[in-house]
Structures are given as structure tokens and as C-alpha cells.
N, C-alpha and C. Protein backbone atom coordinates (compact mmCIF):
# COMPACT_ATOMS: atom_id res chain seq x y z
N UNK A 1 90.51 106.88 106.53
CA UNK A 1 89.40 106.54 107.38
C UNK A 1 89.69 105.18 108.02
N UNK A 2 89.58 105.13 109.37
CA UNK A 2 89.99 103.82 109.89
C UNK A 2 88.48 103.18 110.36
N UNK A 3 88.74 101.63 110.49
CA UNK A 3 87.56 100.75 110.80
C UNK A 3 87.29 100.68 112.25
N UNK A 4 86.13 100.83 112.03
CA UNK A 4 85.33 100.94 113.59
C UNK A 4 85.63 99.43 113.77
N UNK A 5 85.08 99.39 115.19
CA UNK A 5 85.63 98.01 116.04
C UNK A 5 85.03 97.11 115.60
N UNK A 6 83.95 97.29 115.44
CA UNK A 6 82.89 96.15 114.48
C UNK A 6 83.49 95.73 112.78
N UNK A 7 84.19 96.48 112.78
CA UNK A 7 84.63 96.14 110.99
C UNK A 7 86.01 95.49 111.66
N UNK A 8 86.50 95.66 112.15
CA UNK A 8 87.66 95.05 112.11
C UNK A 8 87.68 93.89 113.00
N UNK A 9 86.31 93.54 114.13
CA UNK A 9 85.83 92.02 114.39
C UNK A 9 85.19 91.71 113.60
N UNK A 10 84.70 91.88 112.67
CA UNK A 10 84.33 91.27 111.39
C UNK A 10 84.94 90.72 110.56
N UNK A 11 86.28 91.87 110.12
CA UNK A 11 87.28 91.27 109.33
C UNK A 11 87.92 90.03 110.09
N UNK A 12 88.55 90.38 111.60
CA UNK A 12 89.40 89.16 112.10
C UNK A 12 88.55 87.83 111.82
N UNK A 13 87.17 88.40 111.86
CA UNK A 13 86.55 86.84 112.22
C UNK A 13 86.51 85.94 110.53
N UNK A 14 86.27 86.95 109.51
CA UNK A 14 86.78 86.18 108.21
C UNK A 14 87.63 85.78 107.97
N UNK A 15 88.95 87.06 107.80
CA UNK A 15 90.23 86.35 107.44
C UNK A 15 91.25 85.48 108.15
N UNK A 16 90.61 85.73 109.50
CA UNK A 16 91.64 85.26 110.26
C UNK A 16 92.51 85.37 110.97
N UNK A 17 92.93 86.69 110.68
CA UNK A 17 94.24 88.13 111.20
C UNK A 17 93.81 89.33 111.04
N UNK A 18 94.34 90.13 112.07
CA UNK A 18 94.29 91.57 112.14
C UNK A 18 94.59 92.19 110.59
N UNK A 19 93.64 93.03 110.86
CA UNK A 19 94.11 94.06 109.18
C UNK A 19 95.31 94.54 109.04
N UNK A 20 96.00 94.98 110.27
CA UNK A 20 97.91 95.40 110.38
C UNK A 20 98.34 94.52 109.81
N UNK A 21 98.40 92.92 109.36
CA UNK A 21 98.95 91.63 109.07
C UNK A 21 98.53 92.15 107.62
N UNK A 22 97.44 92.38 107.32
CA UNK A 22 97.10 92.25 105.80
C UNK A 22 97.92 93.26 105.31
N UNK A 23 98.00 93.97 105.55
CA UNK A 23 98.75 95.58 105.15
C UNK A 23 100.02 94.94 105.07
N UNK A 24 100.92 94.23 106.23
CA UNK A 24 102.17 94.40 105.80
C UNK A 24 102.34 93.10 104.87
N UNK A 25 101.58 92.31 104.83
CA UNK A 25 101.35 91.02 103.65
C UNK A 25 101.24 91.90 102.14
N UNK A 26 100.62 92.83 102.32
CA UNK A 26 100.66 93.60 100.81
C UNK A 26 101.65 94.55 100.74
N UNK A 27 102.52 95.01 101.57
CA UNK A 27 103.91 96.02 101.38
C UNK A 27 104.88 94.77 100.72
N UNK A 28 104.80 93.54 101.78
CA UNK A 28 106.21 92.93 101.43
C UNK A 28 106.19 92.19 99.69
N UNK A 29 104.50 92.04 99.58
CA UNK A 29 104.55 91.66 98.12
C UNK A 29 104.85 92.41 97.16
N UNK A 30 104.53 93.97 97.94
CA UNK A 30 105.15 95.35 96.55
C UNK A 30 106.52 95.56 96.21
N UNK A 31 106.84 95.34 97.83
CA UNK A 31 108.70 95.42 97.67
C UNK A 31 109.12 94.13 96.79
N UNK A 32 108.97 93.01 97.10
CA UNK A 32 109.42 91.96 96.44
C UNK A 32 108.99 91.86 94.68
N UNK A 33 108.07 92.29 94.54
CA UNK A 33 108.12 92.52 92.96
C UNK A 33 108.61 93.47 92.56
N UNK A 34 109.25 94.33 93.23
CA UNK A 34 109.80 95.58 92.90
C UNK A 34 111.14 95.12 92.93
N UNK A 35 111.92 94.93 93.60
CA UNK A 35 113.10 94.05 93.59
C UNK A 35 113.47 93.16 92.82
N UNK A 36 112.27 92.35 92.74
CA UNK A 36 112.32 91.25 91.94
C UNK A 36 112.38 92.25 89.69
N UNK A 37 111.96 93.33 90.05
CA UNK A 37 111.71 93.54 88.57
C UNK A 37 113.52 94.79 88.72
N UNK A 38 113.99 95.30 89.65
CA UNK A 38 114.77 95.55 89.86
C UNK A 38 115.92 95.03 89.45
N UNK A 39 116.34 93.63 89.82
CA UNK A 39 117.34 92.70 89.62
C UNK A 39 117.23 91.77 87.81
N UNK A 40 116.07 92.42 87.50
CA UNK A 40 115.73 91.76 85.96
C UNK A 40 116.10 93.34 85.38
N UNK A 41 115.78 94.02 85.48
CA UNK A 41 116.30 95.14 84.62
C UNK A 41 117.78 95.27 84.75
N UNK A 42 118.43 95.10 85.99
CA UNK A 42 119.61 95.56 86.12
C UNK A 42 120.34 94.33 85.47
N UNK A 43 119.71 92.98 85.61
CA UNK A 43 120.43 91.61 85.04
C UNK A 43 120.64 91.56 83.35
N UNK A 44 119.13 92.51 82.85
CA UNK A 44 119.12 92.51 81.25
C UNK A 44 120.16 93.34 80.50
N UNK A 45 119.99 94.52 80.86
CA UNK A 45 120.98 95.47 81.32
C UNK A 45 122.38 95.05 80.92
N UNK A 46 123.09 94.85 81.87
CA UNK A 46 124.33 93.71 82.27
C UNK A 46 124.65 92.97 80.83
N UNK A 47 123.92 92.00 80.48
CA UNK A 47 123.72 91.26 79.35
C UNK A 47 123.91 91.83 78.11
N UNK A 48 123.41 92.88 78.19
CA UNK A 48 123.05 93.86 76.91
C UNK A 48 124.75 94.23 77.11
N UNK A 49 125.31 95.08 78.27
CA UNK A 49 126.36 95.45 78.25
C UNK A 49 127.61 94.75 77.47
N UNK A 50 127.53 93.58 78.44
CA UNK A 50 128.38 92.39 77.91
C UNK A 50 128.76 91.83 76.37
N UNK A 51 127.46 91.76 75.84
CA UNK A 51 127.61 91.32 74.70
C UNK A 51 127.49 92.48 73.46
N UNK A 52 127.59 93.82 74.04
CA UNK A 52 128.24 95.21 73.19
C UNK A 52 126.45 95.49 72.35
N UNK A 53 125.44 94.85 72.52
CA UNK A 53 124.34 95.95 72.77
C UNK A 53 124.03 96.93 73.14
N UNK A 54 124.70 97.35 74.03
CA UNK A 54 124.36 98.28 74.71
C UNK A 54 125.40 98.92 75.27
N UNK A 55 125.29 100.56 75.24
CA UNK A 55 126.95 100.66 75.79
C UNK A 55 126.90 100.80 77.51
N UNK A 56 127.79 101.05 77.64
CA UNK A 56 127.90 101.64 79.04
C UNK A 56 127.11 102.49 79.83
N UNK A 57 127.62 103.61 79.20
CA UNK A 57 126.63 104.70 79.84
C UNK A 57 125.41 104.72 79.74
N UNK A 58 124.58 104.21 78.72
CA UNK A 58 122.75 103.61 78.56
C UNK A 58 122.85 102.42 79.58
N UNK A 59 123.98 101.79 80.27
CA UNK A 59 123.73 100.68 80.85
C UNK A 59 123.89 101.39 82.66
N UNK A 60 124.79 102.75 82.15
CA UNK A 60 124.61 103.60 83.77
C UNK A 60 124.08 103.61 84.21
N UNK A 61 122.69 104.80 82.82
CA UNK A 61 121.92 105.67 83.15
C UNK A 61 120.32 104.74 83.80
N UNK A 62 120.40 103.72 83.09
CA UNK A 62 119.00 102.68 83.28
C UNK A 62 119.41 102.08 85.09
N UNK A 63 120.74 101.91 85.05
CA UNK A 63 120.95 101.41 86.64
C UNK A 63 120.59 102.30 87.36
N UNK A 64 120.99 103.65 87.52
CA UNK A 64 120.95 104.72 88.31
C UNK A 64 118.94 105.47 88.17
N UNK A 65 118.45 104.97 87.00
CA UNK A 65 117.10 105.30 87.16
C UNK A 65 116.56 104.44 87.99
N UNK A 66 116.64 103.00 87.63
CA UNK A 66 116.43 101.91 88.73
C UNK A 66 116.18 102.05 90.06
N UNK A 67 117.67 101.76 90.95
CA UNK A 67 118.27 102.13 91.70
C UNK A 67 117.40 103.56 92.44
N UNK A 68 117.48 104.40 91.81
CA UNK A 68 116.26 105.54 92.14
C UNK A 68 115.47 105.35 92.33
N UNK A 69 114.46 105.04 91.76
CA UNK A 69 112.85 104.25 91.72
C UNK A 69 112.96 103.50 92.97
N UNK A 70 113.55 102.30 93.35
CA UNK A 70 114.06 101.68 94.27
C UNK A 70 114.03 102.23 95.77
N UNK A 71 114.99 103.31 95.40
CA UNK A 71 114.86 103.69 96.66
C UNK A 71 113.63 104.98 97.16
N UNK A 72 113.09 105.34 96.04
CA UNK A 72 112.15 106.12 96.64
C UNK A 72 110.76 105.28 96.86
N UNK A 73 110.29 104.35 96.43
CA UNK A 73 109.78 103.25 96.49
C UNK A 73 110.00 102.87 98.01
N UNK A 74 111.46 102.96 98.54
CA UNK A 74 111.34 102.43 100.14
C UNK A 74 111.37 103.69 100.84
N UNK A 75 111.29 104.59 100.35
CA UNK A 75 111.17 105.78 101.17
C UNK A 75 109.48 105.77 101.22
N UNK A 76 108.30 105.71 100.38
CA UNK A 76 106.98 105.82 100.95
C UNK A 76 106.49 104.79 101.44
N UNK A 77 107.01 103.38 101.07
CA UNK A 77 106.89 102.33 101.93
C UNK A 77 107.32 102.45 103.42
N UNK A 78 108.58 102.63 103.47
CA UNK A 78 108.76 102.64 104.76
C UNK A 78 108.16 104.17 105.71
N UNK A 79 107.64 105.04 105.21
CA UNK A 79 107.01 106.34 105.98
C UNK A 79 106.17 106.24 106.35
């Protein structure tokens, strides 16, 4: 359901910016914590590998679930 003209001179006149601005202010914060939790799993990961916690292939399979998530994550973001 989109905002009639009156809701969305209402909104500009509160926040300040068009609602299109707010929207992509809240994508880039989803991607970036997504990334951001991306590069901590894949960094812990790594660590775990390194120091023989963890073997390899559990250190594959968690990258390649990642990595997945990731990108389907920018597939409904970006659609």
C-alpha cells in the first residue's frame, strides 16, 4: 500500500527526506550488518581452522552456507 500525497508531505515535513531516502537508509543498514556478521563468521571460522578446532571441511561447509545466505540476501534486496 503506498502513501497518499498527504502522508508523504507529512512525512517530508517531519523527517526531513523523502520516504525513498528512508528505505534505502534501512537496506544499506541490513546489508552492512549482514556483511558485517558475514566477515565475523567467516573470520571465527578461519581461527577455529588455524588453530586445529575445527577441521576443514566444517570450516567449508559454514563458508559456503554463509556465502549463500549472503548472496540470496542480495538477491531480495536488490529485486
Amino acid at each position: 500500500m503506498s502513501m497518499s500525497p498527504a502522508q508523504v508531505a507529512a512525512f517530508e515535513i517531519a523527517s526531513g527526506y523523502a520516504p525513498a531516502d528512508s528505505a534505502t537508509l534501512w537496506l544499506a543498514l541490513v546489508t552492512t550488518l549482514a556483511l558485517l556478521w558475514c566477515a565475523w563468521v567467516l573470520w571465527s571460522g578461519y581461527r577455529g581452522w588455524a588453530t586445529g578446532a575445527l577441521s576443514f571441511g566444517a570450516f567449508g561447509g559454514s563458508a559456503a552456507r554463509v556465502l549463500l545466505a549472503w548472496l540470496v540476501l542480495l538477491f531480495f534486496i536488490l529485486s
